[in-house]
Structures are given as structure tokens and as C-alpha cells.
Protein backbone atom coordinates (compact mmCIF):
# COMPACT_ATOMS: atom_id res chain seq x y z
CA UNK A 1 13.33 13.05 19.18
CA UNK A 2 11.98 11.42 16.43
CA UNK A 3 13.33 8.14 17.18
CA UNK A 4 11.77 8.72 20.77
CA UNK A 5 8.49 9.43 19.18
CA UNK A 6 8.53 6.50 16.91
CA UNK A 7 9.52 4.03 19.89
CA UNK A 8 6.64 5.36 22.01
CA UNK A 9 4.37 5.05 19.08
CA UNK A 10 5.11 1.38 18.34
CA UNK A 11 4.96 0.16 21.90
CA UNK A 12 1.34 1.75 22.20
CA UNK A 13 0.60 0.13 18.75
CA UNK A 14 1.74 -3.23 20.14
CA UNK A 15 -0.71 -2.83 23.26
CA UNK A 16 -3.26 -2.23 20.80
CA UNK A 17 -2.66 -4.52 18.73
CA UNK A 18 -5.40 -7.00 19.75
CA UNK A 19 -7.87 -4.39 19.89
CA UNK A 20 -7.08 -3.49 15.98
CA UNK A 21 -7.94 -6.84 15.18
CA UNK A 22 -10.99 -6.76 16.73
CA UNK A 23 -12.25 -3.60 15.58
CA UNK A 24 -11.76 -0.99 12.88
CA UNK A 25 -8.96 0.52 14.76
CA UNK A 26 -6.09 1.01 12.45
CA UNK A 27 -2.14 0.99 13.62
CA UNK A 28 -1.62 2.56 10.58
CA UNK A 29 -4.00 5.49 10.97
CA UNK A 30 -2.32 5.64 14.90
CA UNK A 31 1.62 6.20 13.60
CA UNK A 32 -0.26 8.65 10.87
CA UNK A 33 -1.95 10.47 13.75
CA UNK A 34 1.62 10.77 15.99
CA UNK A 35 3.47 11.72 12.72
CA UNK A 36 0.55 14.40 12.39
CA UNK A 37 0.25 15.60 16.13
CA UNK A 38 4.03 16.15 16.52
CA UNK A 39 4.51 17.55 13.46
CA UNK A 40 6.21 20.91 12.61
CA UNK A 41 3.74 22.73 11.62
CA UNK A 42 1.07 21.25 14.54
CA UNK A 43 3.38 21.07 17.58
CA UNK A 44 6.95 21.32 16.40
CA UNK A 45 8.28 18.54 17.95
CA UNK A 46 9.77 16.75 15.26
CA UNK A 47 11.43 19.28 12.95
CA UNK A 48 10.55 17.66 9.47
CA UNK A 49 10.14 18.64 6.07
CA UNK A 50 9.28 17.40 3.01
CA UNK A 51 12.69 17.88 1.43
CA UNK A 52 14.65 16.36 4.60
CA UNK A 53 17.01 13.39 3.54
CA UNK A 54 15.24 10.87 6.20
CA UNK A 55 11.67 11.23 4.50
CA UNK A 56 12.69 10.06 1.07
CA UNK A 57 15.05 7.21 2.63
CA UNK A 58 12.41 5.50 4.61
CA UNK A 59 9.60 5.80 2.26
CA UNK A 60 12.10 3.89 -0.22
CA UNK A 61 13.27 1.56 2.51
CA UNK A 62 9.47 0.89 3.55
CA UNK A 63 8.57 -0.16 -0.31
CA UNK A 64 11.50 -2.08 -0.76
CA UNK A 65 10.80 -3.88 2.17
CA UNK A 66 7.18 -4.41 1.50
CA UNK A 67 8.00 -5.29 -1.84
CA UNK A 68 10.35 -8.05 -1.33
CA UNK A 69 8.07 -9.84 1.58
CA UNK A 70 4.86 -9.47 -1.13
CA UNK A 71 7.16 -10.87 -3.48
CA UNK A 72 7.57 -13.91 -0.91
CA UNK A 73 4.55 -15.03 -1.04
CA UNK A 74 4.27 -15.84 -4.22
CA UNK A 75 6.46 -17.66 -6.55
CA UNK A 76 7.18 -18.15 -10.11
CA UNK A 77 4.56 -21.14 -10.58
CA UNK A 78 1.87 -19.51 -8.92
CA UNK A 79 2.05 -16.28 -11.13
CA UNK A 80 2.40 -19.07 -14.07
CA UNK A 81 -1.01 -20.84 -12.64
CA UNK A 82 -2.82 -18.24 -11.77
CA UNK A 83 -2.00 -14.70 -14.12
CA UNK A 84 -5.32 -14.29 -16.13
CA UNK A 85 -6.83 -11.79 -12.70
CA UNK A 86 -3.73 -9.94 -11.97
CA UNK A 87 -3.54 -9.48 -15.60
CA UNK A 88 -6.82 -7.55 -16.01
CA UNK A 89 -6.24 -5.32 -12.94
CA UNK A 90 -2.59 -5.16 -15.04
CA UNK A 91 -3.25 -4.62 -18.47
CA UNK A 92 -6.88 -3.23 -18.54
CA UNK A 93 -7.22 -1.58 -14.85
CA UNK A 94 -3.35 0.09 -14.24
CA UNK A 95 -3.44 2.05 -17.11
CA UNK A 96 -7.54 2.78 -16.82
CA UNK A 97 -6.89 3.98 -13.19
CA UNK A 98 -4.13 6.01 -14.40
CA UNK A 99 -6.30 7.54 -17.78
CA UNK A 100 -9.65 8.17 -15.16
CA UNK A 101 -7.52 9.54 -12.42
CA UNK A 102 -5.57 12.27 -15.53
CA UNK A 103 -9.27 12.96 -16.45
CA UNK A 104 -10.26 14.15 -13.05
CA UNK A 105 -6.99 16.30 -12.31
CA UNK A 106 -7.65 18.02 -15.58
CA UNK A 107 -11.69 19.01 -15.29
CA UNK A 108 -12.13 19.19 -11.77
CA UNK A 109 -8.78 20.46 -10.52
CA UNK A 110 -7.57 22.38 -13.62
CA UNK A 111 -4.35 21.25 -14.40
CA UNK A 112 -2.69 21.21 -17.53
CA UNK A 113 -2.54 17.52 -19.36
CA UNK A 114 1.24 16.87 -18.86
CA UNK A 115 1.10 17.65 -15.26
CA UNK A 116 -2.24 15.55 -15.08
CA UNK A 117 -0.81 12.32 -16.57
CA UNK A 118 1.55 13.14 -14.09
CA UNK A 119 -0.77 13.10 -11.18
CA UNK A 120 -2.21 9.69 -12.70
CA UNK A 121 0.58 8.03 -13.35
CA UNK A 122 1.24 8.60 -9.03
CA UNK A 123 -1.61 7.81 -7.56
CA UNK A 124 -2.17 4.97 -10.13
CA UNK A 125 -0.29 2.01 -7.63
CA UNK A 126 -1.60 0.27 -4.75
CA UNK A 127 -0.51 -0.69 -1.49
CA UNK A 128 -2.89 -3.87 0.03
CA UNK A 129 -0.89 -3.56 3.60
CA UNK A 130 -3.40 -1.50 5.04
CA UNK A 131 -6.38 -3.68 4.15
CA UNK A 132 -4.32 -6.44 5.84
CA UNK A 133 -7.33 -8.26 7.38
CA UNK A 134 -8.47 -8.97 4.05
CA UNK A 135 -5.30 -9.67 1.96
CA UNK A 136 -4.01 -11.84 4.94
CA UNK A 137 -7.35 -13.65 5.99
CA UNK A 138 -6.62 -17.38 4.70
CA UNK A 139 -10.68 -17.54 4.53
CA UNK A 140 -10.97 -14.88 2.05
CA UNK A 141 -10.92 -16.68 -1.43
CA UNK A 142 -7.40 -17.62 -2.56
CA UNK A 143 -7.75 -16.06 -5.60
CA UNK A 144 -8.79 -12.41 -4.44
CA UNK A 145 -6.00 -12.52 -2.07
CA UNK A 146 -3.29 -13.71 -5.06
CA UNK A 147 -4.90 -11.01 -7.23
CA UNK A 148 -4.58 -8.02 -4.67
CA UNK A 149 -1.39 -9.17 -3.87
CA UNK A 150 0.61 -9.70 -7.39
CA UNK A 151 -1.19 -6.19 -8.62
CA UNK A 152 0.14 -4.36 -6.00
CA UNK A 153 3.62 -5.78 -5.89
CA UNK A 154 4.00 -5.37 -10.08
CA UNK A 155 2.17 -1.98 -10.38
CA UNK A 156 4.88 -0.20 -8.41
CA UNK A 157 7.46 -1.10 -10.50
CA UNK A 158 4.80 -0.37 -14.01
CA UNK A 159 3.64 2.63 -13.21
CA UNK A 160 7.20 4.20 -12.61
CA UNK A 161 8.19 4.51 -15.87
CA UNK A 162 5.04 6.39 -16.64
CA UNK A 163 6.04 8.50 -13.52
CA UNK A 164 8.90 9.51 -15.09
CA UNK A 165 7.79 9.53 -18.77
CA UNK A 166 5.49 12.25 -18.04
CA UNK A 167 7.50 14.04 -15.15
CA UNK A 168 9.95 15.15 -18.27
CA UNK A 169 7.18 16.21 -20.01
CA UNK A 170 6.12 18.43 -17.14
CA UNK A 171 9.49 19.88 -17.04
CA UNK A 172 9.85 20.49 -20.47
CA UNK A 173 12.28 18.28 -21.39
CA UNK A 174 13.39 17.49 -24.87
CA UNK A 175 15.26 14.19 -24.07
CA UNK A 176 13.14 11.76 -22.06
CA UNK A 177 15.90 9.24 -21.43
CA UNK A 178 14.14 6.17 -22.56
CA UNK A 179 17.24 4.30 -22.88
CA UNK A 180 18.54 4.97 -19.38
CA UNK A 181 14.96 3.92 -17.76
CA UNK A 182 15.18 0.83 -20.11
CA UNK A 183 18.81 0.57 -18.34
CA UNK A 184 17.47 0.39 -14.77
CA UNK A 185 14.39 -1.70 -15.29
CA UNK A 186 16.88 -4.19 -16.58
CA UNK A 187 19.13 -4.08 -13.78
CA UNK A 188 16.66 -4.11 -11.44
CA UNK A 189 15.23 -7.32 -13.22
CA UNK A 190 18.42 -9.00 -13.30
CA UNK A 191 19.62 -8.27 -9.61
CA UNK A 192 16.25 -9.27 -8.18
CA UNK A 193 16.12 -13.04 -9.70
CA UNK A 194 20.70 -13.48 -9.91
CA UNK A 195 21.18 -12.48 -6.49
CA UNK A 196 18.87 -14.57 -4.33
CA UNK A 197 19.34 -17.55 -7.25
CA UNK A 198 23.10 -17.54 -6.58
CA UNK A 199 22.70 -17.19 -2.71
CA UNK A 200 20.56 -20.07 -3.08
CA UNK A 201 22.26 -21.97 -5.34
CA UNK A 202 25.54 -21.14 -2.87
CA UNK A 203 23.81 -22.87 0.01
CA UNK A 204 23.06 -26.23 -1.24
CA UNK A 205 26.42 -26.71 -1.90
CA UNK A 206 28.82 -28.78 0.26
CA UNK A 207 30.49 -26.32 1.40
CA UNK A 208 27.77 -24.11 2.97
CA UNK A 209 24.98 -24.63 4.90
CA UNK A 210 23.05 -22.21 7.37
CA UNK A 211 22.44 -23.14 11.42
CA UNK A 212 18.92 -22.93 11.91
CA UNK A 213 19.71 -19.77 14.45
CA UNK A 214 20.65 -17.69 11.31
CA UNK A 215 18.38 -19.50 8.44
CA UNK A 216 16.14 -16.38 8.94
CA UNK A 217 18.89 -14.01 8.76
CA UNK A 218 19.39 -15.46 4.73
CA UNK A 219 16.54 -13.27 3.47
CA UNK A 220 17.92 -10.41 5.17
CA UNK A 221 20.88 -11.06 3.46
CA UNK A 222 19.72 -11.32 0.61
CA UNK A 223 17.56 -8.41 0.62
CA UNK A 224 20.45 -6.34 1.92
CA UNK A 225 22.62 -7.18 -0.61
CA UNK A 226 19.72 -6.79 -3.41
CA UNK A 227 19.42 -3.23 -1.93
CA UNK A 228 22.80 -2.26 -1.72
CA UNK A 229 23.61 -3.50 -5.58
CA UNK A 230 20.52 -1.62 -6.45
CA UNK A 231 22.36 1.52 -4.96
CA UNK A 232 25.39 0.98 -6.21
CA UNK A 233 24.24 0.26 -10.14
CA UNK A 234 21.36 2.90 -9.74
CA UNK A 235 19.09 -0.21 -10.96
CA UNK A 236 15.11 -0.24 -10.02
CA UNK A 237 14.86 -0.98 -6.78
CA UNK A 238 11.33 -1.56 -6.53
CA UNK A 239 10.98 -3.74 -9.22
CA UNK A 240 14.37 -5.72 -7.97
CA UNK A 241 12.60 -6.00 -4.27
CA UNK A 242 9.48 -7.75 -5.73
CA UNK A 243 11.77 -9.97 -8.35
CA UNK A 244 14.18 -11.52 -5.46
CA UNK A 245 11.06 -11.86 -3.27
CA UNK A 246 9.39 -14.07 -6.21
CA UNK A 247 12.51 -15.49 -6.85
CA UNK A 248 12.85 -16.57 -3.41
CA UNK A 249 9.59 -17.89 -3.46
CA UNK A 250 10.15 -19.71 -6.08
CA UNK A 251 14.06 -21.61 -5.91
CA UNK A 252 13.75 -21.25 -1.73
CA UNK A 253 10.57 -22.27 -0.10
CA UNK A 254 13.12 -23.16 2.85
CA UNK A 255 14.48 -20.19 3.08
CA UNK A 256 10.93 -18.60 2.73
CA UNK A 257 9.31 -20.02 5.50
CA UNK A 258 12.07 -19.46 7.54
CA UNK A 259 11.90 -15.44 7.07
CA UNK A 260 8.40 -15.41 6.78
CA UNK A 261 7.23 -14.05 9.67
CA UNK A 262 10.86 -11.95 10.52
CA UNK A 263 10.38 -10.40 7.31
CA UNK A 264 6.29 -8.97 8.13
CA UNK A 265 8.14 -7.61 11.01
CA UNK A 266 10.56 -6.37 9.11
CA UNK A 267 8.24 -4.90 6.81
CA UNK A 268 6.20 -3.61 9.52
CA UNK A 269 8.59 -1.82 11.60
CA UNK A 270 9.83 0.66 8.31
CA UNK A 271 6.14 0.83 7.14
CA UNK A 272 5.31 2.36 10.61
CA UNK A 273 8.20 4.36 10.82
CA UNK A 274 7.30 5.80 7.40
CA UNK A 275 3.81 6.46 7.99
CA UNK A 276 4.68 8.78 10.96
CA UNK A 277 6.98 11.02 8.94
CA UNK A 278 4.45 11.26 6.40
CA UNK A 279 1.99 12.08 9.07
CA UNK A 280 4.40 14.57 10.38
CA UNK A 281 4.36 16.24 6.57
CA UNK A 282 0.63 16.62 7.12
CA UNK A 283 -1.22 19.74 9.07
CA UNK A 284 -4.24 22.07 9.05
CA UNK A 285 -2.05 24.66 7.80
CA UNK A 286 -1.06 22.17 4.79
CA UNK A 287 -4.67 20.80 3.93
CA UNK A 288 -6.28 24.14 4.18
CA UNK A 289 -3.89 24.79 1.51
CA UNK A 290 -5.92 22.59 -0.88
CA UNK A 291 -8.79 24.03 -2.64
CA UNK A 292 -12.43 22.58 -2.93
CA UNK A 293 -11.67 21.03 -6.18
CA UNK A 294 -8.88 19.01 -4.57
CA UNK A 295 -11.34 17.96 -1.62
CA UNK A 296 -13.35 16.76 -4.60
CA UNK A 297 -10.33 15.38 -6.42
CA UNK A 298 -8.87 13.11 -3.40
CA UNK A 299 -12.56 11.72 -2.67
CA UNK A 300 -13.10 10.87 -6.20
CA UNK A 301 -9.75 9.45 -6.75
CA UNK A 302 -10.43 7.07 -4.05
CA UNK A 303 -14.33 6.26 -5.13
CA UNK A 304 -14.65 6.79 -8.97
CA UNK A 305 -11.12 6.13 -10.38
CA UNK A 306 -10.18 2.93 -9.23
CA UNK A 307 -13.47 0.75 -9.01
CA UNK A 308 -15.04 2.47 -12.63
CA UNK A 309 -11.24 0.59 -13.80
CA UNK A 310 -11.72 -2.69 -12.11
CA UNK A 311 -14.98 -2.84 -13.51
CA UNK A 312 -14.06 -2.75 -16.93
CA UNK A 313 -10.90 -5.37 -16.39
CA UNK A 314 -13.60 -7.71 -14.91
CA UNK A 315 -15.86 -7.49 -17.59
CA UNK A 316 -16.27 -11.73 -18.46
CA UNK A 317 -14.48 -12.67 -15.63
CA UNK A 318 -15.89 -15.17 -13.21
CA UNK A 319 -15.14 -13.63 -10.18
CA UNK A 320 -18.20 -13.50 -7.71
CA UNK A 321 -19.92 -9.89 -7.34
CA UNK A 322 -18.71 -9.62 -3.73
CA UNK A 323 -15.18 -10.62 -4.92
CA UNK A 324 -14.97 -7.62 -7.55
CA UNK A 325 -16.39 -5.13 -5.07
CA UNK A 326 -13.75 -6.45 -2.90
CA UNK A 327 -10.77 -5.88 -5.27
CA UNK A 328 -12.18 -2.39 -7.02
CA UNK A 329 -12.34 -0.97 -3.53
CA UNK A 330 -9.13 -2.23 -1.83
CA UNK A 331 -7.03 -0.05 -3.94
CA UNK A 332 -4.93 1.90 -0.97
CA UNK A 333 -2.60 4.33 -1.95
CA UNK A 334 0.45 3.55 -0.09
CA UNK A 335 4.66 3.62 0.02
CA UNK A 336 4.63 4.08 -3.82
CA UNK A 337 2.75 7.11 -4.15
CA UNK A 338 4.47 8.54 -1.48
CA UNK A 339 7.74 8.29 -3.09
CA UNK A 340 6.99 9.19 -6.67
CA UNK A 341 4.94 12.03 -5.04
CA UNK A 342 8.38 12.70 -3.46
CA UNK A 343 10.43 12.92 -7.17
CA UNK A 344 7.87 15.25 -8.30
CA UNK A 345 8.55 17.63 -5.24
CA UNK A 346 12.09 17.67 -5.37
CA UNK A 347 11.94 17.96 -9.41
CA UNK A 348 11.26 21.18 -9.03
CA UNK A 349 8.53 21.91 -12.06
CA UNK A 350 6.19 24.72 -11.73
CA UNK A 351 3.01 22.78 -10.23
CA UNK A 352 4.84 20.11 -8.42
CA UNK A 353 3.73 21.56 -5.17
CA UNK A 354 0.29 21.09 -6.26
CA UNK A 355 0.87 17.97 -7.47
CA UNK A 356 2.44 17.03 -4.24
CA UNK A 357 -0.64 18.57 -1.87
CA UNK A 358 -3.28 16.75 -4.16
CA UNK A 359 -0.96 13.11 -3.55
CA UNK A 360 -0.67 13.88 0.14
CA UNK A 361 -4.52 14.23 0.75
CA UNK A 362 -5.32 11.50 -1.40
CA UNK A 363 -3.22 9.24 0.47
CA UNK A 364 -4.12 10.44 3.72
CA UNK A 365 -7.72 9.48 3.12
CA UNK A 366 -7.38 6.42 1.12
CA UNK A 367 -5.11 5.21 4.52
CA UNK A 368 -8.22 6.56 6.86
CA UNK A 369 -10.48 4.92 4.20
CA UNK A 370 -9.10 1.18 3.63
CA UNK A 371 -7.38 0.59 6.16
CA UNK A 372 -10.55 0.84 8.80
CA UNK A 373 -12.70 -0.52 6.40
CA UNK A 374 -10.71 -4.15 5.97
CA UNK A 375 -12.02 -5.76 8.83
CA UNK A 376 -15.53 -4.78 8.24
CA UNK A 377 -15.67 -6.15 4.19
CA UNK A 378 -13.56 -9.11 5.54
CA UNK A 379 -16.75 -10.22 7.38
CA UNK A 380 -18.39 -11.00 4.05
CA UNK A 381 -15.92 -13.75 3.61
CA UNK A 382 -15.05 -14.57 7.44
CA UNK A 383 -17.83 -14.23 10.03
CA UNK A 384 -14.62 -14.79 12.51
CA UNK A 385 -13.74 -11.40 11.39
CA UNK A 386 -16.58 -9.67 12.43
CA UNK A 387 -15.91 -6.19 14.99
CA UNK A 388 -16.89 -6.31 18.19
CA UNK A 389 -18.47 -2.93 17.86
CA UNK A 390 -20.49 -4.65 14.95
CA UNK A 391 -21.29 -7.67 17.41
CA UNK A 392 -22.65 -5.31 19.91
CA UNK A 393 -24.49 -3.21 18.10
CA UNK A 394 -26.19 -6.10 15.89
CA UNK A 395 -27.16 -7.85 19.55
CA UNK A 396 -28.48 -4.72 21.17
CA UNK A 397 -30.61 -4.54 17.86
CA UNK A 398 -31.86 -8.02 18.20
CA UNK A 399 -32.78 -7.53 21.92
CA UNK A 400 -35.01 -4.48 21.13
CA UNK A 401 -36.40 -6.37 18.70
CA UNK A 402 -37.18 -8.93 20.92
CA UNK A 403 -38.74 -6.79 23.62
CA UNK A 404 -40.86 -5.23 21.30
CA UNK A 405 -42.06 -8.31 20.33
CA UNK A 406 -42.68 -9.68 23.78
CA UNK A 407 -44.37 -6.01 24.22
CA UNK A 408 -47.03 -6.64 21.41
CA UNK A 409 -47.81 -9.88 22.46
CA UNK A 410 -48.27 -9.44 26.26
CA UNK A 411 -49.74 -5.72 25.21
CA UNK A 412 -47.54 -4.33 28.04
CA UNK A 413 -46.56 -0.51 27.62
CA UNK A 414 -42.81 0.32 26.57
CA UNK A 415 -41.17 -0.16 30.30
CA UNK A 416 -38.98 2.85 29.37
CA UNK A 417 -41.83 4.83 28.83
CA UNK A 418 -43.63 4.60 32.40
């Protein structure tokens, strides 16, 4: 059933596809909707829960693959050329978020400090695939769109060590297993940039060479092979995703522009997928659940945490005032949070259920919130981009204002009036 519900959802999705463009319409807040609708605890048709085997596996699958396209687009020499605004949102606004975010979890919601950091450390990644119109609008300054885009594919992989840091603490454990994190950060590391740098190195050899029917079929190689190493070695997969997609990048533009475009649909497809389980976690039942103080919690997560942070890391930088408001509001909660919200849940500590309800609303609205708001700050930088609900509503403005002035000069009553 769910697979029928997830085919049904992406062919009405791809009918509405050129409407979402046009307006604030969001496929993202549709497959959320479906997931939500057909839920267990809504309609019972898909029999999902949090702890079923499928929800953890394509919320990793989904980052992994959204991970290793992001890294795509950039390589090695444009991190190199370009690092000083990725590395205030990095250095100064990662670990901000994560410090303003522990403060409101402990004084508004209540909890303790451990399981606060916790919460932080979760919610502290972002996800700029729902606020596609802006990150992939080649009119929006270069520079915002590199620095939304290299924060969001490294502060997965940085803000899991925290996740787990201060998950141990939660749980009361005496060894924190620095050693064996250090371990799969490595792993992941080395994986990400040998694996595609061999496979690339393998092709421009004499004895290889791939048709041009399966040069896009490389990257999926690649990835695959990435992922199942990953698996195997129990290595970082996030942080190898984002390393072979840089290293790609970087040693294969080829190869790159070749899988481009298969990859986004790729990426798409188990982004989709992913969203509708989530959605499927979700119900009235399950949000009533929350109390007031989480309401207050998710919305200032979303409003306070995040842009209070990018304000600080921007402090002397010469970004443009409508560039900064840009980048400290697109900060979606996405794949990442979903999955680390997902290890505290099936850790099994005494307020992970909390932990987990707070994570789930958060996302939930930062998805409604960014993700129908893209097109609309786009407009700033692309007047293409502008709704066609905004177009409408800004002409029928202008032609009231025009018959009021016609009104006033030919001293004519309001015609609506007689």
C-alpha cells in the first residue's frame, strides 16, 4: 500500500509541478500532506511507526542521496576560492544555532541541560532542498547560493558528533566513545574522496572507457558503492556522501555533468518518498501531544535561533542586507534532523520521546515555512520568479488604484456604489 500511495503521490506532484513553480505551492508540503492523511493514526492506511525498519532506511537513503548531489555541485577549488561565508555560518553560526536552540529547550520547554544540548545539537543542520527556488535560481547571487549550499552539505556531517556526544550524556553514559566516532568520521572521509578518485582515475585509463548510454550510470556507481562500503565499515555515511560528491566535482566534471540532472532525480524521488513516511508519523493525536511550550519552542526555533546566529557570523561581512536575511532565514530543517531525531527515539533515554515530538513539529513547520516561502524571497533577486498569485493581486491593486484616480478626476461616484 505504501508503495501505491507513494506512486499516486508523485504522479499528482508531477502534474503539479508547473504550478509549484509558479506559485507557493510546495511538492514537498503535498507528499507531507499524503504521508499525514494516510497515516495510522489519521486513516490507517499505511500501517507505520516510528520504530518500523523502512522509516529509518529512507530517511538515511534520502540524506545520502541529497548529500552526494549537493556535494556535486561544488568542487574542491570552489570551497578553496570561496570558504570565508560558509565558514561563518560554520564556525560562528553551527555551533550558535546549536547553543540558542539548547537555551530555548531548557527555559521555555523545561528540559534538563544534557537532554537540551541534545535537542540543539538535532535541530542545529539544514536542509536548502526545500527552498529550492532560491538555492537553484542561477539569478540569485552566486555567492548566497555557494554559501547555503556548502553549509548545509558540511553541517550534517558537524553536527553529528555533537548528536552523539551529548546523546551519551543523556543516557548516562560513562564512556562516550570518542575514539570510535573519531574512527567513522575517518572512514567516512577516506571512502568519500578514494572511491570516486579511483573510479575516476580507472576510467581514463586505456583499458576503460564508458558509452555515453551508461556515462550517467558512473555516479550511481559510484555512489552505490560509497554507500555500500559505508555499510559494510560502519564509516559516516553522511559525511562520505558529501566528500565523493565534492570529490567528483572536483577530479570529474565529465562525469558530473553527465549525472547532473539523473542524480536531482535521484535525489528527488527518495526525498519524496521520505517526506511521506514522515508525514505518515505525524497526526492530531501526535501534535496535541505537545504542550504550549513546545508550540512556542518549534516557532522560535524556526524564527529566533537560526537568524539571531547568522547575524552574529555576518557581523563585518560584506554581504548585502537582503543577502543575510536571505541566508538567516533559509535554514530548513530537513533529512538530517529527521534521522538524528530518529537515534534519539530508538536510544531509548527517558525524554527521548519528548525530544522526538519537539523535532517532529519543528520540522513539520520549518517544511510548511521555507519551503512556500522560496519562491516569494526569490523575487527579491529574480522578478522572473515572481507568483502568479502575487502578479494578480499586485495588478488588481493597481487597477483600483487607477479607477479611483480616474474617479477623482472626472468626480464620478464609485460605479460599485450606485
Amino acid at each position: 500500500m505504501l508503495l501505491f500511495a507513494f506512486a499516486a503521490a508523485l504522479l499528482l506532484a508531477v502534474l503539479l509541478s508547473s504550478l509549484a513553480h509558479r506559485t507557493i505551492l510546495s511538492t514537498a508540503v503535498l507528499f507531507l500532506l499524503v504521508g499525514f492523511v494516510l497515516g495510522p493514526e489519521t486513516t490507517g492506511v499505511l500501517d507505520i511507526t516510528a520504530d518500523s525498519p523502512i522509516v529509518a532506511t529512507l530517511a538515511e537513503l534520502a540524506l545520502f542521496t541529497v548529500l552526494f548531489t549537493d556535494g556535486m555541485r561544488v568542487g574542491w577549488a570552489d570551497l578553496r576560492s570561496a570558504w570565508r561565508l560558509p565558514g561563518r555560518a560554520l564556525g560562528w553560526g553551527l555551533p550558535l544555532t546549536l547553543l540558542i536552540t539548547s537555551l530555548l529547550a531548557h527555559f521555555v520547554v523545561g528540559l534538563d541541560w544534557p537532554e537540551s544540548l541534545l535537542l540543539g545539537a538535532v535541530l542545529a543542520p539544514t536542509d536548502p532542498v526545500f527552498a529550492s527556488a532560491l538555492v537553484g535560481n542561477d539569478r540569485v547571487p552566486g555567492r548566497l547560493r555557494h554559501l547555503l549550499n556548502v553549509e548545509s552539505g558540511i553541517n550534517d556531517g558537524l553536527a553529528l558528533p555533537f548528536v552523539i556526544l551529548f546523546l551519551a550524556v543523556a543516557a548516562g553514559s560513562d564512556d562516550l566513545h570518542l575514539d570510535e566516532l573519531g574512527l567513522e568520521l575517518l572512514l567516512g572521509l577516506v571512502i568519500g574522496v578514494g572511491v570516486p578518485w579511483l573510479a575516476l582515475r580507472l576510467e581514463r585509463t586505456r583499458f576503460f572507457s564508458a558509452s555515453t548510454q551508461y556515462e550517467p550510470l558512473n555516479g550511481v556507481a559510484i555512489g552505490l558503492l560509497v554507500l555500500a562500503l559505508g555499510l559494510v565499515t560502519h564509516a559516516n555515511l553522511f559525511l562520505a556522501a558529501f566528500a565523493a560528491g565534492i570529490t567528483v566535482a572536483t577530479f570529474g566534471e565529465r562525469q558530473r555533468e553527465s549525472f547532473e540532472h539523473f542524480g536531482e532525480l535521484i535525489a528527488e524521488v527518495f526525498k519524496l518518498a521520505a517526506l511521506l513516511v514522515f508525514g505518515a508519523l505525524i497526526s492530531i493525536e501526535f501534535l496535541g501531544e505537545i504542550s504550549w511550550p513546545g508550540w512556542v519552542f518549534a516557532v522560535l526555533a524556526i524564527v529566533v535561533a537560526r537568524p539571531v546566529a547568522l547575524a552574529v557570523s555576518f557581523l563585518g561581512s560584506r554581504l548585502s542586507r537582503t543577502e543575510q536575511f536571505a541566508a538567516m532565514w533559509f535554514g530548513p530543517k530537513g533529512f538530517a534532523s529527521v534521522v538524528y531525531g530518529l537515534l534519539v527515539l530508538q536510544a531509548g533515554i527517558p525524554a527521548g520521546d519528548e525530544i522526538f515530538h519537539l523535532v517532529a513539529l519543528t520540522i513539520v513547520l520549518s517544511i510548511l515555512a521555507h519551503s512556500s516561502t522560496d519562491i516569494v524571497i526569490a523575487r527579491i533577486f529574480d522578478p522572473a520568479t515572481t507568483p502568479a498569485w502575487y502578479e494578480r493581486l499586485r495588478q488588481a491593486s493597481a487597477d483600483r488604484r487607477g479607477r479611483g484616480r480616474d474617479r477623482r478626476v472626472s468626480g464620478d461616484p464609485d460605479p460599485d456604489r450606485r
